[in-house]
Protein backbone atom coordinates (compact mmCIF):
# COMPACT_ATOMS: atom_id res chain seq x y z
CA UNK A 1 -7.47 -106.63 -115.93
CA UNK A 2 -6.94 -105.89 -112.52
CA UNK A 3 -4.81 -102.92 -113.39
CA UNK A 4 -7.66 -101.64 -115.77
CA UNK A 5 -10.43 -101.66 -112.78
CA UNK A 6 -7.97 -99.65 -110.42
CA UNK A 7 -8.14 -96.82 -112.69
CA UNK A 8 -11.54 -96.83 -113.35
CA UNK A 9 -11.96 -96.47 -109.74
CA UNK A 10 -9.40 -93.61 -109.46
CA UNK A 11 -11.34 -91.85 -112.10
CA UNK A 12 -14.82 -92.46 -110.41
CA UNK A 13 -13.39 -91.43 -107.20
CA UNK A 14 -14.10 -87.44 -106.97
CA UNK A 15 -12.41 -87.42 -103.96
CA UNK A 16 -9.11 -88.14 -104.71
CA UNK A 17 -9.18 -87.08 -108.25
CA UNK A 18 -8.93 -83.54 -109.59
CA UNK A 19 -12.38 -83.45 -111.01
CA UNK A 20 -13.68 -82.53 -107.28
CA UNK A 21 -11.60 -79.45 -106.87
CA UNK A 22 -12.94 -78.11 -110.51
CA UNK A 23 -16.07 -76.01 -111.73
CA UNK A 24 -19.00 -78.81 -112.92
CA UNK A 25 -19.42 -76.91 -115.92
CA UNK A 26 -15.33 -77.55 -116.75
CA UNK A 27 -15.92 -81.04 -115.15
CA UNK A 28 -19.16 -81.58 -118.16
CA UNK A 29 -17.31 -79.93 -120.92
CA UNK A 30 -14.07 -82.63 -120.79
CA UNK A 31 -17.18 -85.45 -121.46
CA UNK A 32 -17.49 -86.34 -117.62
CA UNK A 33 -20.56 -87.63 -116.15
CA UNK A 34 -19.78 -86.30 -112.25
CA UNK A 35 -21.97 -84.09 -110.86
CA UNK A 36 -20.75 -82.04 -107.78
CA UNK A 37 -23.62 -79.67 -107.65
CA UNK A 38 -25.78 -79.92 -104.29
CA UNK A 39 -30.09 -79.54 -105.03
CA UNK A 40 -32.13 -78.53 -101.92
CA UNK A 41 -35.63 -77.14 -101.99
CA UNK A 42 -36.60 -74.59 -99.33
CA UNK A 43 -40.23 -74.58 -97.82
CA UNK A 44 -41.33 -71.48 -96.11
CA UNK A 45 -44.27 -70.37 -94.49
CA UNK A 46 -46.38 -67.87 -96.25
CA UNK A 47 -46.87 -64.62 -94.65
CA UNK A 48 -49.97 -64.78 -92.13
CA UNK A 49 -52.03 -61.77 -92.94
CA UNK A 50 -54.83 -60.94 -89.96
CA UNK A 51 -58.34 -60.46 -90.57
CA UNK A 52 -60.43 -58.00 -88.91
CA UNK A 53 -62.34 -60.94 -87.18
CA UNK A 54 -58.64 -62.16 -85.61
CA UNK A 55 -58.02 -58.62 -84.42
CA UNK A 56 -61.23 -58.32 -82.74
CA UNK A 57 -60.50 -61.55 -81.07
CA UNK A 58 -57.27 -60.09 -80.07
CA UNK A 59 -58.68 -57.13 -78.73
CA UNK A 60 -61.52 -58.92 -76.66
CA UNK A 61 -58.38 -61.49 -75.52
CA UNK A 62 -56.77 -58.64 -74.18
CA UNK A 63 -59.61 -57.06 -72.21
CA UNK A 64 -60.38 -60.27 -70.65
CA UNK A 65 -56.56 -60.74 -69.44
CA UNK A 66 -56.33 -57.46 -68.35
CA UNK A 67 -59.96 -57.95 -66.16
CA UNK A 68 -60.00 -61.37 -64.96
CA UNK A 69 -62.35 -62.03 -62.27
CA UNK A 70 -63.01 -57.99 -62.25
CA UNK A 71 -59.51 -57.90 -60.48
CA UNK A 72 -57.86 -55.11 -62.70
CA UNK A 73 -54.74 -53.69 -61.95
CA UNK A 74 -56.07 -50.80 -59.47
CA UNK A 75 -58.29 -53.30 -57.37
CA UNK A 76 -54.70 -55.58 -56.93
CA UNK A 77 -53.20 -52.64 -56.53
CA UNK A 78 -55.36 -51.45 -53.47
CA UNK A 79 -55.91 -55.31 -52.04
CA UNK A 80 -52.24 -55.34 -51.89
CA UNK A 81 -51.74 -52.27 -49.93
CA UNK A 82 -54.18 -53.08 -47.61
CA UNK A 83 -52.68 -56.20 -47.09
CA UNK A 84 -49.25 -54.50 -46.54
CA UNK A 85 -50.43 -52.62 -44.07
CA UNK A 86 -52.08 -55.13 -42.49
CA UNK A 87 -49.08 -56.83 -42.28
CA UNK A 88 -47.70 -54.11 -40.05
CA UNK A 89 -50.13 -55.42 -37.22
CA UNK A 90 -50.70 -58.47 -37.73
CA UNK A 91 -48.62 -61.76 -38.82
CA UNK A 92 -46.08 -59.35 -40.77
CA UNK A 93 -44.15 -62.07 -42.18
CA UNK A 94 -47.02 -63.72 -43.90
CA UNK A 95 -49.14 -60.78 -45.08
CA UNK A 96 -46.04 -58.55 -45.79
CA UNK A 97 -45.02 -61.50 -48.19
CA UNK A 98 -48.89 -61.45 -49.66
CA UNK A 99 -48.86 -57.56 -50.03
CA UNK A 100 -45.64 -57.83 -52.41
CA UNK A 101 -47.16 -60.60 -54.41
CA UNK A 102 -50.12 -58.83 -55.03
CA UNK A 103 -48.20 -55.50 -55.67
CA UNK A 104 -46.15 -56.95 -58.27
CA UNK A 105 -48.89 -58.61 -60.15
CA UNK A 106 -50.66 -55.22 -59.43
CA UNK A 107 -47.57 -53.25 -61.27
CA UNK A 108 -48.17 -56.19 -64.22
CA UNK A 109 -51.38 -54.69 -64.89
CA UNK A 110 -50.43 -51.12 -64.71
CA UNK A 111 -51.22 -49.94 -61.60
CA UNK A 112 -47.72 -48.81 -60.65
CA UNK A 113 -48.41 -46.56 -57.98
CA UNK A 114 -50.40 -48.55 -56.01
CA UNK A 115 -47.98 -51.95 -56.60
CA UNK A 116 -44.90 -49.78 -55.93
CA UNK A 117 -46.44 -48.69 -52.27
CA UNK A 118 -47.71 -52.20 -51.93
CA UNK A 119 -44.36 -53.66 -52.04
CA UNK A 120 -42.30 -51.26 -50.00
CA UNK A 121 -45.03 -51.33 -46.98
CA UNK A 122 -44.28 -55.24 -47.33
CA UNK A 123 -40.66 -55.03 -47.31
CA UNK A 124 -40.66 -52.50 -44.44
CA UNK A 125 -43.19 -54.80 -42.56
CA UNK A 126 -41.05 -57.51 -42.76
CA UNK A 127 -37.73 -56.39 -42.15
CA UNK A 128 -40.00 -54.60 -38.91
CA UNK A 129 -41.05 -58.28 -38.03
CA UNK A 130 -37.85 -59.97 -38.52
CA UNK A 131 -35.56 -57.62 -36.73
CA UNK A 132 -37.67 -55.37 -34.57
CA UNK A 133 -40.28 -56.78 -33.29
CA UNK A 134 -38.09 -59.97 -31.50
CA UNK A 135 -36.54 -57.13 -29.61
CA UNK A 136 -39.89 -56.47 -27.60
């Protein structure tokens, strides 16, 4: 009996038997009951179509970021250059580092120009106060 139940086993064992290496369609047409085949069900997220309402949000959104406080990108752009060159009198170190802070937020909001002079007067201000100035 024992000898009976050990090949029951080594036929319900797909592992070791042949019936895992072939096709389940071979596998059901020789009368076996073993299923190899894998089911899965996908979910995916429809596609998110905008409204006109969400894209006038968006737009609004946008011109609030891009005016916030009524600091846009040309009035950074100017507060840091007069801050960089403010920096070339007084406390350079300081100032010089608030002049390129404000220039590179100013470049962020496109005023390039105005950042790009911004920062260099800071960096020249402070390599002038760190190097220069101890000299006097």
């Amino acid at each position: 009996m024992a000898s009976e139940f050990e090949k029951n086993e080594e036929k319900l064992d797909r592992f070791d038997s042949d019936l895992a290496y072939e096709e389940p369609h071979v596998s059901r047409a020789k009368g076996h009951q073993d299923f190899l085949e894998e089911h899965a069900a996908e979910v995916a997220v429809p596609p998110v179509v905008q409204s006109d309402r969400s894209r006038e949000r968006e737009a609004i959104f946008e011109e609030e970021r891009s005016d916030v406080m009524g600091m846009s990108g040309r009035g950074l752009g100017i507060l840091g250059l007069a801050l960089s060159i403010l920096s070339l009198f007084f406390l350079p170190i300081i100032m010089g580092a608030a002049g390129i802070i404000v220039g590179f937020i100013a470049r962020k909001r496109g005023a390039t120009g105005l950042g790009a002079w911004a920062i260099g007067i800071g960096i020249v201000s402070i390599v002038v106060g760190i190097f220069v100035l101890p000299l006097f």
